[in-house]
PDB file of N, CA and C in Angstrom:
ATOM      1  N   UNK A   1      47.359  21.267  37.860  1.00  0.00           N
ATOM      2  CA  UNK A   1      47.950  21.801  36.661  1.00  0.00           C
ATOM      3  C   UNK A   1      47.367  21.054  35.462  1.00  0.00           C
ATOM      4  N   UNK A   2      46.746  21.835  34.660  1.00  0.00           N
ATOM      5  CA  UNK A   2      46.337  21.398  33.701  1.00  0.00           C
ATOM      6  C   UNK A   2      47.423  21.077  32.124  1.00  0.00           C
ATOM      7  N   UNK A   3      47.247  19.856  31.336  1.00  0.00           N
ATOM      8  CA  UNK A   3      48.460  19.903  30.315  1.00  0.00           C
ATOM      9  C   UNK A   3      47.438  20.382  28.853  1.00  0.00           C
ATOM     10  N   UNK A   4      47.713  20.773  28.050  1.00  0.00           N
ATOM     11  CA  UNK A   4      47.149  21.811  27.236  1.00  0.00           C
ATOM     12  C   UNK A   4      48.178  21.262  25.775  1.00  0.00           C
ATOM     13  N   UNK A   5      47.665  20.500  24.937  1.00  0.00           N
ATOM     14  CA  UNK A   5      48.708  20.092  23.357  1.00  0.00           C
ATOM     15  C   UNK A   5      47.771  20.797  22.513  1.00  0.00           C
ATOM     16  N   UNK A   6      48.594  21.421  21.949  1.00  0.00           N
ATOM     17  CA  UNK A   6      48.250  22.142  20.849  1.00  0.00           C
ATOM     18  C   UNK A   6      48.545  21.980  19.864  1.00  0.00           C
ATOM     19  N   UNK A   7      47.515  21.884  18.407  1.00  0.00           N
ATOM     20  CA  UNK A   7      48.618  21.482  17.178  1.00  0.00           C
ATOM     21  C   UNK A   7      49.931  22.403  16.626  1.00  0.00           C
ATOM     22  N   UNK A   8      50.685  22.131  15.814  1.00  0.00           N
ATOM     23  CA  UNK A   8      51.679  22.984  15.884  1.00  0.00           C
ATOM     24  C   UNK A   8      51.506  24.328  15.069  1.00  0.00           C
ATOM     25  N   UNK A   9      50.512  24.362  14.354  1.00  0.00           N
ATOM     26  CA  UNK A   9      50.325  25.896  14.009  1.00  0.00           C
ATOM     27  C   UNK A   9      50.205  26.690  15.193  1.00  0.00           C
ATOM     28  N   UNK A  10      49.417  26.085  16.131  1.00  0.00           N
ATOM     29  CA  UNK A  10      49.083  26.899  17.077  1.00  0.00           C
ATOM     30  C   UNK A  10      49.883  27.297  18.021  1.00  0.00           C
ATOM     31  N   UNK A  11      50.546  26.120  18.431  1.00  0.00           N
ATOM     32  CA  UNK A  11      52.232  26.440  19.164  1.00  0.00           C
ATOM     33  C   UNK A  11      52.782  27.836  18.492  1.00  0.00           C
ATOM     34  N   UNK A  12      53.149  27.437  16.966  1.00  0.00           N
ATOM     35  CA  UNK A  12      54.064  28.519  16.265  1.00  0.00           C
ATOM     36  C   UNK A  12      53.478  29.901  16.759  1.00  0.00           C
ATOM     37  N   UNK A  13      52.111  30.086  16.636  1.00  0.00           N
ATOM     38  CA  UNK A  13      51.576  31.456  16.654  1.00  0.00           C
ATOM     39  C   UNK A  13      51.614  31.837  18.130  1.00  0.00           C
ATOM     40  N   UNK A  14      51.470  31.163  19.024  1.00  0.00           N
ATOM     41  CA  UNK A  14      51.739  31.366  20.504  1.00  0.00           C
ATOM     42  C   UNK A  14      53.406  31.629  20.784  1.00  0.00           C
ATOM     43  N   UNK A  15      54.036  30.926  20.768  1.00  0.00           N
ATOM     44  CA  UNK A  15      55.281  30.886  20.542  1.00  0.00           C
ATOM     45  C   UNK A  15      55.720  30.445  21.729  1.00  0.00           C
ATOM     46  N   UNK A  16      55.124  29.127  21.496  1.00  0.00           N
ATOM     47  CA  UNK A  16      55.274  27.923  22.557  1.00  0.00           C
ATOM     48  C   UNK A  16      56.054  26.703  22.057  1.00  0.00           C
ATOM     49  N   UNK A  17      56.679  25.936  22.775  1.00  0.00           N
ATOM     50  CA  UNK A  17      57.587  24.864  22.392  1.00  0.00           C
ATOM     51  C   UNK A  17      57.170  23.798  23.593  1.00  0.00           C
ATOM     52  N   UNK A  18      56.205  22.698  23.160  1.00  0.00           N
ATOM     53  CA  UNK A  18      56.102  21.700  23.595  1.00  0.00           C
ATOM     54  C   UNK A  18      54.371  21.940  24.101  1.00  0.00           C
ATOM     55  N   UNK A  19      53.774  21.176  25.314  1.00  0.00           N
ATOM     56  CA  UNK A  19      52.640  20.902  25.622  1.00  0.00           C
ATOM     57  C   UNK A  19      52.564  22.615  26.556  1.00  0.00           C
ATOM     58  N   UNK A  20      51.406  23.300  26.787  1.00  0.00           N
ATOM     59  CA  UNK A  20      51.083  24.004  27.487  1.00  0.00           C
ATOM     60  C   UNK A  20      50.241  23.561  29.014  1.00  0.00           C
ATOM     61  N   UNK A  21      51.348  24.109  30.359  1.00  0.00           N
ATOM     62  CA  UNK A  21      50.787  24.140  31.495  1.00  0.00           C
ATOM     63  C   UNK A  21      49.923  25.049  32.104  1.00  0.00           C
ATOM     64  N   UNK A  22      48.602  24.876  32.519  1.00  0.00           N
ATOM     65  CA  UNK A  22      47.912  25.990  33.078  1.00  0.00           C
ATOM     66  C   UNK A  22      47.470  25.426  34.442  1.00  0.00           C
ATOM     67  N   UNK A  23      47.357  26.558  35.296  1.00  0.00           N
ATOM     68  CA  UNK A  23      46.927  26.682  36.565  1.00  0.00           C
ATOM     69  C   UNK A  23      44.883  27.388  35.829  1.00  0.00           C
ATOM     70  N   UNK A  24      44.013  26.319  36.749  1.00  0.00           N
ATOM     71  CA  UNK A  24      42.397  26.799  36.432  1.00  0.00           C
ATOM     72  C   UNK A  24      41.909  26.439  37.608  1.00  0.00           C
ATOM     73  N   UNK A  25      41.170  27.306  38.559  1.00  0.00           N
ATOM     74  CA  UNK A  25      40.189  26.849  39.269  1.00  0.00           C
ATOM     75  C   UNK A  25      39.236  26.311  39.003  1.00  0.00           C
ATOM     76  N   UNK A  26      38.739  25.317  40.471  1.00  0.00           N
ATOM     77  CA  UNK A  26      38.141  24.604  40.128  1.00  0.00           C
ATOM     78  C   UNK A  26      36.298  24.963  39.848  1.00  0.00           C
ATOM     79  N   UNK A  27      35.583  24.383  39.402  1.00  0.00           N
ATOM     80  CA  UNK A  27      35.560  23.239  38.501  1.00  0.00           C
ATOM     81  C   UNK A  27      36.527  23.373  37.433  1.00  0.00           C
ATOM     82  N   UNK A  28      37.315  22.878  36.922  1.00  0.00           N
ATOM     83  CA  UNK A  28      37.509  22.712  35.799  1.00  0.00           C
ATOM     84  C   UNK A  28      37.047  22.159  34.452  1.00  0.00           C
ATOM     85  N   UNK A  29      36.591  23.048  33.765  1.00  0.00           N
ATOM     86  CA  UNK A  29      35.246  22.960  32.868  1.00  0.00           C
ATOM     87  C   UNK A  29      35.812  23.287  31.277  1.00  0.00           C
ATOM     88  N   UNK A  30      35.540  23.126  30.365  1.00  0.00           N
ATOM     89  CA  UNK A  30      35.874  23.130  28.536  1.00  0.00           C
ATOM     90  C   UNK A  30      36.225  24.658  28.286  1.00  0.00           C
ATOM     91  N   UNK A  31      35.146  25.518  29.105  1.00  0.00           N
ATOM     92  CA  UNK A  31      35.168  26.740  28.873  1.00  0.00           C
ATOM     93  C   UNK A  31      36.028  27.120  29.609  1.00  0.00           C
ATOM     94  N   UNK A  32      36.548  27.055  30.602  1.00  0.00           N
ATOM     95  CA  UNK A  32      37.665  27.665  31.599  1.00  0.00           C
ATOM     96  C   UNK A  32      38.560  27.168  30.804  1.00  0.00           C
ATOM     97  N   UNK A  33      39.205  26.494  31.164  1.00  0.00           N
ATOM     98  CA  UNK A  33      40.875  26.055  30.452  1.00  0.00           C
ATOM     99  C   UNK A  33      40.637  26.835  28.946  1.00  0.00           C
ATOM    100  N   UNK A  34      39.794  27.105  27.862  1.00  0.00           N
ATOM    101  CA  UNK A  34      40.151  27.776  26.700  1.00  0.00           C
ATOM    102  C   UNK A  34      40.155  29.325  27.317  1.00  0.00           C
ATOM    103  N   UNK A  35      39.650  29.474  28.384  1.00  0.00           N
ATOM    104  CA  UNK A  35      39.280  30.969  29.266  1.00  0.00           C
ATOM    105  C   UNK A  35      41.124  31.268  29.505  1.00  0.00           C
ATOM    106  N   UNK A  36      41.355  30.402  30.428  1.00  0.00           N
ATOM    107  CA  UNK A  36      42.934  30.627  30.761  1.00  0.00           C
ATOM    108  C   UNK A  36      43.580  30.574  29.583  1.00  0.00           C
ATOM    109  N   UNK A  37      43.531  29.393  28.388  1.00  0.00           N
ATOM    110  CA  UNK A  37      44.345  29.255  27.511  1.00  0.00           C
ATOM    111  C   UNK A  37      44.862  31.062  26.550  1.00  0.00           C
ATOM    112  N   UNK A  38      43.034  31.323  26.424  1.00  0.00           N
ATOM    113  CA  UNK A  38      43.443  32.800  25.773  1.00  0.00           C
ATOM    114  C   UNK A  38      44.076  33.966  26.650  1.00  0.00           C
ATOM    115  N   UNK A  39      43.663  33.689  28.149  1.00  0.00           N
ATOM    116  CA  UNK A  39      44.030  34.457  28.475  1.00  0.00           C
ATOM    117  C   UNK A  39      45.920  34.705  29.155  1.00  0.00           C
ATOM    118  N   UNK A  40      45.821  33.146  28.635  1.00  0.00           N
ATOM    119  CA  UNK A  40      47.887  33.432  29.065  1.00  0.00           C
ATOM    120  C   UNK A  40      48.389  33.866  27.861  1.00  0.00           C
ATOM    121  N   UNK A  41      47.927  33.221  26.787  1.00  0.00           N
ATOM    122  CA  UNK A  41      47.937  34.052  25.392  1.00  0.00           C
ATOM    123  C   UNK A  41      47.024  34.161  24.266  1.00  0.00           C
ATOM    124  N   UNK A  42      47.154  35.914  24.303  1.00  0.00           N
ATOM    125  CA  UNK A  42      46.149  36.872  24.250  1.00  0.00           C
ATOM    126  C   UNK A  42      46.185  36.507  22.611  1.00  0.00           C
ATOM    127  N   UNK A  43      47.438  35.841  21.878  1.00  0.00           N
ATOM    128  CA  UNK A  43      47.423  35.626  20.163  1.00  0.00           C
ATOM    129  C   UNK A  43      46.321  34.870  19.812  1.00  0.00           C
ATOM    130  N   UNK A  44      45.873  34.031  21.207  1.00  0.00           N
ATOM    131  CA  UNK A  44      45.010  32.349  20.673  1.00  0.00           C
ATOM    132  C   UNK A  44      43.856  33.123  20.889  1.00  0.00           C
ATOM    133  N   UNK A  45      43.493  34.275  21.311  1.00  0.00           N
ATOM    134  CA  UNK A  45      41.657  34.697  20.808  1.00  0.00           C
ATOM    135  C   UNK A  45      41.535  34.590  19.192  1.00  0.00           C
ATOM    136  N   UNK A  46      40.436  34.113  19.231  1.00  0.00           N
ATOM    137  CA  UNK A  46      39.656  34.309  17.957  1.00  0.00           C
ATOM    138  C   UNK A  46      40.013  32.920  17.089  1.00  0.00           C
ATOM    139  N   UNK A  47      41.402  32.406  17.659  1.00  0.00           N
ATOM    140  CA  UNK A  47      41.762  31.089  17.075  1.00  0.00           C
ATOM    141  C   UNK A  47      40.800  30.162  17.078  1.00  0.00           C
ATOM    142  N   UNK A  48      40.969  29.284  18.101  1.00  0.00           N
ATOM    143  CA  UNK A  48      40.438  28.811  18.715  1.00  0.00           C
ATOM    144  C   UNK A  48      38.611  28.957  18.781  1.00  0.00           C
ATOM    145  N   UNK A  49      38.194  29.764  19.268  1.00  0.00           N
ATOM    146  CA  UNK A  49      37.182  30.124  19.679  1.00  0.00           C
ATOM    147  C   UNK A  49      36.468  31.257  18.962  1.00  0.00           C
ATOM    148  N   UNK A  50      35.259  31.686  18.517  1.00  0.00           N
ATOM    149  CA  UNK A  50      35.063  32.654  18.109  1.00  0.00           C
ATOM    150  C   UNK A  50      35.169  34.145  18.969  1.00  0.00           C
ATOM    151  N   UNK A  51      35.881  35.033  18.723  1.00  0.00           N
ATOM    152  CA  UNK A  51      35.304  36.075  20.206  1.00  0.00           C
ATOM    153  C   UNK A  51      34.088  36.665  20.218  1.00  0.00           C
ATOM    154  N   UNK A  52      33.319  36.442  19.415  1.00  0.00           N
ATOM    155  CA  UNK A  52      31.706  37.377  19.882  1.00  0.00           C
ATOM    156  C   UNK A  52      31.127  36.357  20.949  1.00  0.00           C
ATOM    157  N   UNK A  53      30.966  35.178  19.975  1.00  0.00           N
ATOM    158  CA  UNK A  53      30.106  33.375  20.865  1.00  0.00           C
ATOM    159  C   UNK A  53      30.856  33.103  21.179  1.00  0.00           C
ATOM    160  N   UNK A  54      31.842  32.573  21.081  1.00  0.00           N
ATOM    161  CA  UNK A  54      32.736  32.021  22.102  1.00  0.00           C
ATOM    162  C   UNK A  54      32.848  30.647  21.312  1.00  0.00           C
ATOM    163  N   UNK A  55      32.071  30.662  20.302  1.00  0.00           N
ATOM    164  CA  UNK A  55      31.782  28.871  19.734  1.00  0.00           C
ATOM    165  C   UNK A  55      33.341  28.581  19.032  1.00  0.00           C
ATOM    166  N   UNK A  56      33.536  27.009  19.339  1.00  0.00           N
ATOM    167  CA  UNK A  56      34.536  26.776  18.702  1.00  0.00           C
ATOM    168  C   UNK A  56      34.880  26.688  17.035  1.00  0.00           C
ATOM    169  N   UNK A  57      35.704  27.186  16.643  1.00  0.00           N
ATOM    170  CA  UNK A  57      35.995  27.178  15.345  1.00  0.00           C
ATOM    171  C   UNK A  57      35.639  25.973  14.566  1.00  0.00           C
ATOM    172  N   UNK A  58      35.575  26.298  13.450  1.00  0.00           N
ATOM    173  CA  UNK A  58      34.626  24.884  12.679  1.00  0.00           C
ATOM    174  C   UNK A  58      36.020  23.590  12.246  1.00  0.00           C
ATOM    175  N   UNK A  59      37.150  24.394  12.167  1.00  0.00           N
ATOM    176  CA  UNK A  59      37.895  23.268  11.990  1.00  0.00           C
ATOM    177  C   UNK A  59      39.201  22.353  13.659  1.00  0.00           C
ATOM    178  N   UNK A  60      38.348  22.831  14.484  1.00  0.00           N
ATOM    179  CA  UNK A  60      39.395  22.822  15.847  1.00  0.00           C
ATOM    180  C   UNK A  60      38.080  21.847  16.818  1.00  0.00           C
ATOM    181  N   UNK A  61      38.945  20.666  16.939  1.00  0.00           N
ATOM    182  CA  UNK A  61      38.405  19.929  18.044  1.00  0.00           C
ATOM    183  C   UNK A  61      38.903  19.654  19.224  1.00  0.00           C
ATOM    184  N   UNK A  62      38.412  19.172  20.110  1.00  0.00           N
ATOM    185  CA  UNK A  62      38.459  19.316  21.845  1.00  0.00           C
ATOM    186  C   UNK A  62      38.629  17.781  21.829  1.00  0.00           C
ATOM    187  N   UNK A  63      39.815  17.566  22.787  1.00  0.00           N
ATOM    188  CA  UNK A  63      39.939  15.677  23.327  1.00  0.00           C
ATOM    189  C   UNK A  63      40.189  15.723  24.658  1.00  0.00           C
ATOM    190  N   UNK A  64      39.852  14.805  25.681  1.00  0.00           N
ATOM    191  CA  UNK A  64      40.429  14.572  27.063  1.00  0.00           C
ATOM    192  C   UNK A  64      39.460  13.170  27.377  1.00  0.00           C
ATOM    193  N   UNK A  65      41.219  12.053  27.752  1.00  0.00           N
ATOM    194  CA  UNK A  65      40.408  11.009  27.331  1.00  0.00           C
ATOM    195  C   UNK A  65      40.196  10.059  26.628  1.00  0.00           C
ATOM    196  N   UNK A  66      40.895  10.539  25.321  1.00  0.00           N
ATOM    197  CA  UNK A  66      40.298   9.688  24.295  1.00  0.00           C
ATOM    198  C   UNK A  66      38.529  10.165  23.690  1.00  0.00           C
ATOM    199  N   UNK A  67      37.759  10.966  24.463  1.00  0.00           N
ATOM    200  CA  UNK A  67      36.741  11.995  24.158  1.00  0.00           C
ATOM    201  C   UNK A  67      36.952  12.631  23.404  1.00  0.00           C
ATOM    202  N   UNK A  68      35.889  12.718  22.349  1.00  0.00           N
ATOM    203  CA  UNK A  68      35.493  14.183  21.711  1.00  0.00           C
ATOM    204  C   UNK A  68      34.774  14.961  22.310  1.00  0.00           C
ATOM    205  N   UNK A  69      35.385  16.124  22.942  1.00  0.00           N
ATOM    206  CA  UNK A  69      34.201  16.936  23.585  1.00  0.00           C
ATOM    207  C   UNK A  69      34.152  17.942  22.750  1.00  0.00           C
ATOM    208  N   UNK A  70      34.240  18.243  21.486  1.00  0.00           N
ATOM    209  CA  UNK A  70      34.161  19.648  20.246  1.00  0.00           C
ATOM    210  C   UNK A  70      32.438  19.691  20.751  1.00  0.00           C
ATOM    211  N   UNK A  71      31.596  19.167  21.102  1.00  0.00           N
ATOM    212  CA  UNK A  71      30.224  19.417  20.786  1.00  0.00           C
ATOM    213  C   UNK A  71      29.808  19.617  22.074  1.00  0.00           C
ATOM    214  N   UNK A  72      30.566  19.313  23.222  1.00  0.00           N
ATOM    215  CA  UNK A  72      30.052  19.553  24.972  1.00  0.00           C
ATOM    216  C   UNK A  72      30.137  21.333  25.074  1.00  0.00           C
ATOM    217  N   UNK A  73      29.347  21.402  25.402  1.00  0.00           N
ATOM    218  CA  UNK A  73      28.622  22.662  26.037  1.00  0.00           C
ATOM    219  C   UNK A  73      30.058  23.784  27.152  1.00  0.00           C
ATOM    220  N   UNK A  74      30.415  24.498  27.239  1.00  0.00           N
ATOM    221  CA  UNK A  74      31.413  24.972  27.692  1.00  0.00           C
ATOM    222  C   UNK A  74      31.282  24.704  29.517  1.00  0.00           C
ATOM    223  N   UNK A  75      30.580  24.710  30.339  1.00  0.00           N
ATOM    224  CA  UNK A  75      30.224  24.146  31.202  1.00  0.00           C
ATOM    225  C   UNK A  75      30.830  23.036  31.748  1.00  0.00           C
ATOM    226  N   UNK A  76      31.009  22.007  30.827  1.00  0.00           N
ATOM    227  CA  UNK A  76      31.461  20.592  30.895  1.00  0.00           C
ATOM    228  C   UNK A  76      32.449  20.393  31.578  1.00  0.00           C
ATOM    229  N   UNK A  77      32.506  19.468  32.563  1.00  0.00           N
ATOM    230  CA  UNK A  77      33.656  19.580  33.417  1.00  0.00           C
ATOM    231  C   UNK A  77      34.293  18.083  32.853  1.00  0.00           C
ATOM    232  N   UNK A  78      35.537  18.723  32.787  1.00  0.00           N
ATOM    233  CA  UNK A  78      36.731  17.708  32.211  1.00  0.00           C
ATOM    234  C   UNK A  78      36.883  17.070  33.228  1.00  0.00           C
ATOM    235  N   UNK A  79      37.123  15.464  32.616  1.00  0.00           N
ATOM    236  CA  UNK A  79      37.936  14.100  33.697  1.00  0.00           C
ATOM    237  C   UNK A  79      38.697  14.392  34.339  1.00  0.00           C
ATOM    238  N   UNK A  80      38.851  13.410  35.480  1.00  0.00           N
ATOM    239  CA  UNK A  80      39.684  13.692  36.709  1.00  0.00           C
ATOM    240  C   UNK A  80      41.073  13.743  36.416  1.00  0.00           C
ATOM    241  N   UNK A  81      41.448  12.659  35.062  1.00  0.00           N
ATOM    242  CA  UNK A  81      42.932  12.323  34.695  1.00  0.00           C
ATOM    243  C   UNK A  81      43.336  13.492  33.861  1.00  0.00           C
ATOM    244  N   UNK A  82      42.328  14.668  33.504  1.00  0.00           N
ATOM    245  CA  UNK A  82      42.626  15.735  32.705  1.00  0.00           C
ATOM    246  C   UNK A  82      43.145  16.730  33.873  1.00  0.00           C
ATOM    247  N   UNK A  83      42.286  16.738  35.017  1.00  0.00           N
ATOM    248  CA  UNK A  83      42.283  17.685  36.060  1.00  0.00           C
ATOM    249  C   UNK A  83      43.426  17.596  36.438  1.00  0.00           C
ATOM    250  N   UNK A  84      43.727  16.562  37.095  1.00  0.00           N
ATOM    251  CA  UNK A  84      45.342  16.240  37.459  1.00  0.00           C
ATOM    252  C   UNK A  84      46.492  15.892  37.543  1.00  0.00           C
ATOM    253  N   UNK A  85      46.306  16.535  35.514  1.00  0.00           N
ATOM    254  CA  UNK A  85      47.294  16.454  34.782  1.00  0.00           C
ATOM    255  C   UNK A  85      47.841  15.172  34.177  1.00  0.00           C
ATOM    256  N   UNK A  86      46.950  14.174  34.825  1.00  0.00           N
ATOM    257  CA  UNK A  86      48.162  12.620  34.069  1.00  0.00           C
ATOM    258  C   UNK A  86      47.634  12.565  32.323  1.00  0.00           C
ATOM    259  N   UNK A  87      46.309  13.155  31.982  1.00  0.00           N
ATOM    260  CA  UNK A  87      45.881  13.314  30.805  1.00  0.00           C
ATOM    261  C   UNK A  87      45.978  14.802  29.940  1.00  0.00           C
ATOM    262  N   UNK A  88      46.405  14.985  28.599  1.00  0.00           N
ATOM    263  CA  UNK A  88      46.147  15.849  28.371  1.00  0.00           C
ATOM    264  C   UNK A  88      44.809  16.552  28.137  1.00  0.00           C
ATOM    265  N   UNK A  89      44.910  17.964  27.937  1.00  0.00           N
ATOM    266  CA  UNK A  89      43.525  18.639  27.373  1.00  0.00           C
ATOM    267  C   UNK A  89      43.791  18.234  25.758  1.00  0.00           C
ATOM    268  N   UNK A  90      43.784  18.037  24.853  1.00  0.00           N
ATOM    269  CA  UNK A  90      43.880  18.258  23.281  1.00  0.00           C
ATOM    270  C   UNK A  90      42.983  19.036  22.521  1.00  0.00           C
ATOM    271  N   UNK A  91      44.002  19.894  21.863  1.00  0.00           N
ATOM    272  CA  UNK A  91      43.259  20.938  20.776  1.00  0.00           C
ATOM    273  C   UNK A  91      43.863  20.359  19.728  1.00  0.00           C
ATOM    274  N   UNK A  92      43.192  19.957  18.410  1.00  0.00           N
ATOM    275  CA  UNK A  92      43.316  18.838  17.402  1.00  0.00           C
ATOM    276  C   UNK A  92      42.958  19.972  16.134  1.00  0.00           C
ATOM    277  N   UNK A  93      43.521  20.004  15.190  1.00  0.00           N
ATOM    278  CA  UNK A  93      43.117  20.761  13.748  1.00  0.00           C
ATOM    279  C   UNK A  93      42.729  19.906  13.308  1.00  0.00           C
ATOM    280  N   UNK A  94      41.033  19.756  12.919  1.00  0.00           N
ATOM    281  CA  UNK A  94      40.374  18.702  12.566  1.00  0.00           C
ATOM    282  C   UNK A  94      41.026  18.823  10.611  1.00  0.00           C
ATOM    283  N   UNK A  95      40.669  17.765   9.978  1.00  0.00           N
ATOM    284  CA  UNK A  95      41.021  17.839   8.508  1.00  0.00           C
ATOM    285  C   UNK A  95      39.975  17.815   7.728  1.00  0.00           C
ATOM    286  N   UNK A  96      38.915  18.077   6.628  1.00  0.00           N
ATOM    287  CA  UNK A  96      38.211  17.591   6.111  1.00  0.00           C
ATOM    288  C   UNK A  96      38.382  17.072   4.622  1.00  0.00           C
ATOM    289  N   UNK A  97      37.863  16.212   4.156  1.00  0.00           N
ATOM    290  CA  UNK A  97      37.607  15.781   3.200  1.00  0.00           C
ATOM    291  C   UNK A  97      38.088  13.848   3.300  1.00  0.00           C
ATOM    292  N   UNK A  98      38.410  13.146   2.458  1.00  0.00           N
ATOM    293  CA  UNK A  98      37.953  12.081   2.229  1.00  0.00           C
ATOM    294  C   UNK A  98      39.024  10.977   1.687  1.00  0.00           C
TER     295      UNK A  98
END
């Protein structure tokens, strides 16, 4: 079981309350878990991810770990402590400016 934190805009628009659990076969990879994520809810396309590329949104970063994986290739297979749940996945609303 994968654990899945989302920032809270994203909760609100899902209409989720607390961390998100997903079931992903294995490998479990960057691109699967956002694969399941949209596909348990269908609101988080386009959020998240672009839907034509699939590329992640310019202000939304990827953690597992203590990792930044916003720049790993969708392929990427997430840590073992992500896989089996003692770590979360993190989706982070990056901030910009200074």
């Amino acid at each position: 079981m994968i654990v899945v934190a989302l920032p809270a805009h994203l909760r609100t628009l899902a209409r989720v309350e607390g961390d998100v659990f997903l079931e992903v076969a294995e490998p479990v990879t960057l691109g699967a878990v956002l694969d399941a994520l949209e596909a348990r809810y269908p609101v988080l396309r386009g959020t998240i991810r672009d839907h034509k590329t699939l590329r992640r949104r310019a202000f939304v970063r990827f953690f597992a770990c203590e990792q930044d994986m916003s720049h790993d290739p969708p392929d990427t297979v997430l840590p073992e402590a992500v896989v089996n749940g003692t770590e979360p996945f993190m989706v982070v609303g990056a901030i910009a400016g200074g």
